[in-house]
C-alpha atoms as a PDB file:
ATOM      1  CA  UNK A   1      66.111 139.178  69.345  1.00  0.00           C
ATOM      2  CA  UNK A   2      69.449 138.284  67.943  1.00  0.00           C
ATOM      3  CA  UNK A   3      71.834 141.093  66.417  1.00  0.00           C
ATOM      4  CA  UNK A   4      73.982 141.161  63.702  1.00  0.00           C
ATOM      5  CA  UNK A   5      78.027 142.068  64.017  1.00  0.00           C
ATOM      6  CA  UNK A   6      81.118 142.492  61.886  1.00  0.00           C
ATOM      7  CA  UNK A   7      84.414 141.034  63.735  1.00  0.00           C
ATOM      8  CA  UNK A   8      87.103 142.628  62.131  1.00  0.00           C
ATOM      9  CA  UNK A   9      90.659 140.900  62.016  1.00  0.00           C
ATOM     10  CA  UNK A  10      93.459 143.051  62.520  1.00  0.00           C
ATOM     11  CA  UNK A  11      96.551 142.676  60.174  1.00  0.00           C
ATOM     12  CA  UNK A  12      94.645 140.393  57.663  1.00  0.00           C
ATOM     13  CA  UNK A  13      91.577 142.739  56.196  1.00  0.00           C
ATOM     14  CA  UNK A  14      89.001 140.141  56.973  1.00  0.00           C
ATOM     15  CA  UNK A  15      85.932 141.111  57.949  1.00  0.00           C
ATOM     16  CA  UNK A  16      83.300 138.176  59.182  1.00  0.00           C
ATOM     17  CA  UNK A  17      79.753 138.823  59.853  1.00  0.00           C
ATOM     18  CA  UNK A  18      77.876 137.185  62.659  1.00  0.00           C
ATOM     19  CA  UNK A  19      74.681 136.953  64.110  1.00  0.00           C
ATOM     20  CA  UNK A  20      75.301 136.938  67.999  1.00  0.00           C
ATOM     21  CA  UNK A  21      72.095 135.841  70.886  1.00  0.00           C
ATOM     22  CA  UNK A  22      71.245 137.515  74.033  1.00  0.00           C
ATOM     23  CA  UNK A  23      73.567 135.833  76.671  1.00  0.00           C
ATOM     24  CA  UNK A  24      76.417 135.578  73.889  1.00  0.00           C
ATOM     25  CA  UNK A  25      79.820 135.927  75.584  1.00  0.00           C
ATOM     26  CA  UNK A  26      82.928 137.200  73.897  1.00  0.00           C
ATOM     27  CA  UNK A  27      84.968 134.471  74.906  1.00  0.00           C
ATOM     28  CA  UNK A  28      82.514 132.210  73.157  1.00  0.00           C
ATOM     29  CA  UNK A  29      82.672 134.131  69.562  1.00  0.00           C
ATOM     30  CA  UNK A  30      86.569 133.781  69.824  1.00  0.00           C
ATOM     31  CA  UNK A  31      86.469 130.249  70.151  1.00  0.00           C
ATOM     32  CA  UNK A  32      83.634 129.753  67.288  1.00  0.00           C
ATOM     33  CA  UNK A  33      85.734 131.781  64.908  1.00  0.00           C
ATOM     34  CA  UNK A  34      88.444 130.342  65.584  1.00  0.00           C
ATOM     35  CA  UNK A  35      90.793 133.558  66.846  1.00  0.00           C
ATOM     36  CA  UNK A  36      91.719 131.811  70.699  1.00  0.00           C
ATOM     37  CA  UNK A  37      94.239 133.935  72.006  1.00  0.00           C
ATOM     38  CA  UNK A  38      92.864 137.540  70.281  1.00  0.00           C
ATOM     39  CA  UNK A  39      91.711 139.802  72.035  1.00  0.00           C
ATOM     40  CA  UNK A  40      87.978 142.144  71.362  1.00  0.00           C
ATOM     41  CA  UNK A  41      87.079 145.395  71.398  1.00  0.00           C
ATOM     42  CA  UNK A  42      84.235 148.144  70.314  1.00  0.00           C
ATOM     43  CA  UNK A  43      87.293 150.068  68.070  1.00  0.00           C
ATOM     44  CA  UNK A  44      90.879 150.797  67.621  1.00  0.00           C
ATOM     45  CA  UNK A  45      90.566 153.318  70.387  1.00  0.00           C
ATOM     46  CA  UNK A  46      88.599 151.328  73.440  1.00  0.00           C
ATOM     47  CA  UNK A  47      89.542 149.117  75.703  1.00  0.00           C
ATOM     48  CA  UNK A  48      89.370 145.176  75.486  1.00  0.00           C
ATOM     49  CA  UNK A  49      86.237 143.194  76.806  1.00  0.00           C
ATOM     50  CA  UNK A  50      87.283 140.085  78.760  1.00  0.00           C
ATOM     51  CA  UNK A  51      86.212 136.575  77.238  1.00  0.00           C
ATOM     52  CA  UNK A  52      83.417 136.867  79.799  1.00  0.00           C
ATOM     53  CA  UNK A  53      81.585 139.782  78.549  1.00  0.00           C
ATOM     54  CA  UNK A  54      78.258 139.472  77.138  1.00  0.00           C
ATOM     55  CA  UNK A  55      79.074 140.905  73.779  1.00  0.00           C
ATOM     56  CA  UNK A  56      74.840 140.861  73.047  1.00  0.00           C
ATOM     57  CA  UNK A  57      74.975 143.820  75.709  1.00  0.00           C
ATOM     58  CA  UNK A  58      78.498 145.352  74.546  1.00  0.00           C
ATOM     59  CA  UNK A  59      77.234 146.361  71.421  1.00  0.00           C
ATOM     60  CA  UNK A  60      74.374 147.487  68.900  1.00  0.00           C
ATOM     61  CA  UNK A  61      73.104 145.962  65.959  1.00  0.00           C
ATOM     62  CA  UNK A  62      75.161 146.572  63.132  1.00  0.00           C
ATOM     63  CA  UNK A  63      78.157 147.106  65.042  1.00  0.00           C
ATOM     64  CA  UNK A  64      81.986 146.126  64.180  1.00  0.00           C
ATOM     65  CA  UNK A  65      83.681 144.231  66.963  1.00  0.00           C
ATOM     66  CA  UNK A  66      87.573 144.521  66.813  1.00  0.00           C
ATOM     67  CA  UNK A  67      90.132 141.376  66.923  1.00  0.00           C
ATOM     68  CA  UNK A  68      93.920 141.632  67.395  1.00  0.00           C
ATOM     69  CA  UNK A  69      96.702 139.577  68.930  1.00  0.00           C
ATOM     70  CA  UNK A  70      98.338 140.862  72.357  1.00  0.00           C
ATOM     71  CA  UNK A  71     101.672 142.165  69.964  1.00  0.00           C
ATOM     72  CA  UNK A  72      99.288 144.361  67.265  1.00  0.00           C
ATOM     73  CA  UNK A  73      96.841 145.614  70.161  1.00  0.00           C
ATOM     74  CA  UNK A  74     100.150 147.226  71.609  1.00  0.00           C
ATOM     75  CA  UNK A  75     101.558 148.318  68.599  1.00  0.00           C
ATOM     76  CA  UNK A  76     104.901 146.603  68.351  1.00  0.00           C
END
């Protein structure tokens, strides 16, 4: 059963909407969005999943999935 996600962008307002399959990792939806080099999490407050995650487990249908660059996750 596949699930639905929003990846947010941080700093650009862009919201993209993806249909993720058991097994998917996180390292894998940075690469096919094209945001190498960001970094994911569940919400402005959580911490980051590594590329190797399996984002199918991470989260629930429906949920958003956060991306930011290294200098905006740390607020400078």
């Amino acid at each position: 059963m596949k699930k639905n996600v929003a990846l947010v962008v941080a700093g650009s307002g862009e919201i993209r909407d993806l249909t993720i399959s058991p097994g998917t990792k996180v390292g894998e939806v940075m690469t096919a969005t094209g945001l190498q080099g960001y970094l994911a999490s569940k919400g402005p407050d959580q911490p980051f999943l590594r590329p190797e995650d399996d984002l199918y487990e991470a989260v629930t249908e429906g949920a958003k999935v956060y991306a930011s660059t290294p200098a905006e996750a740390g607020g400078r």
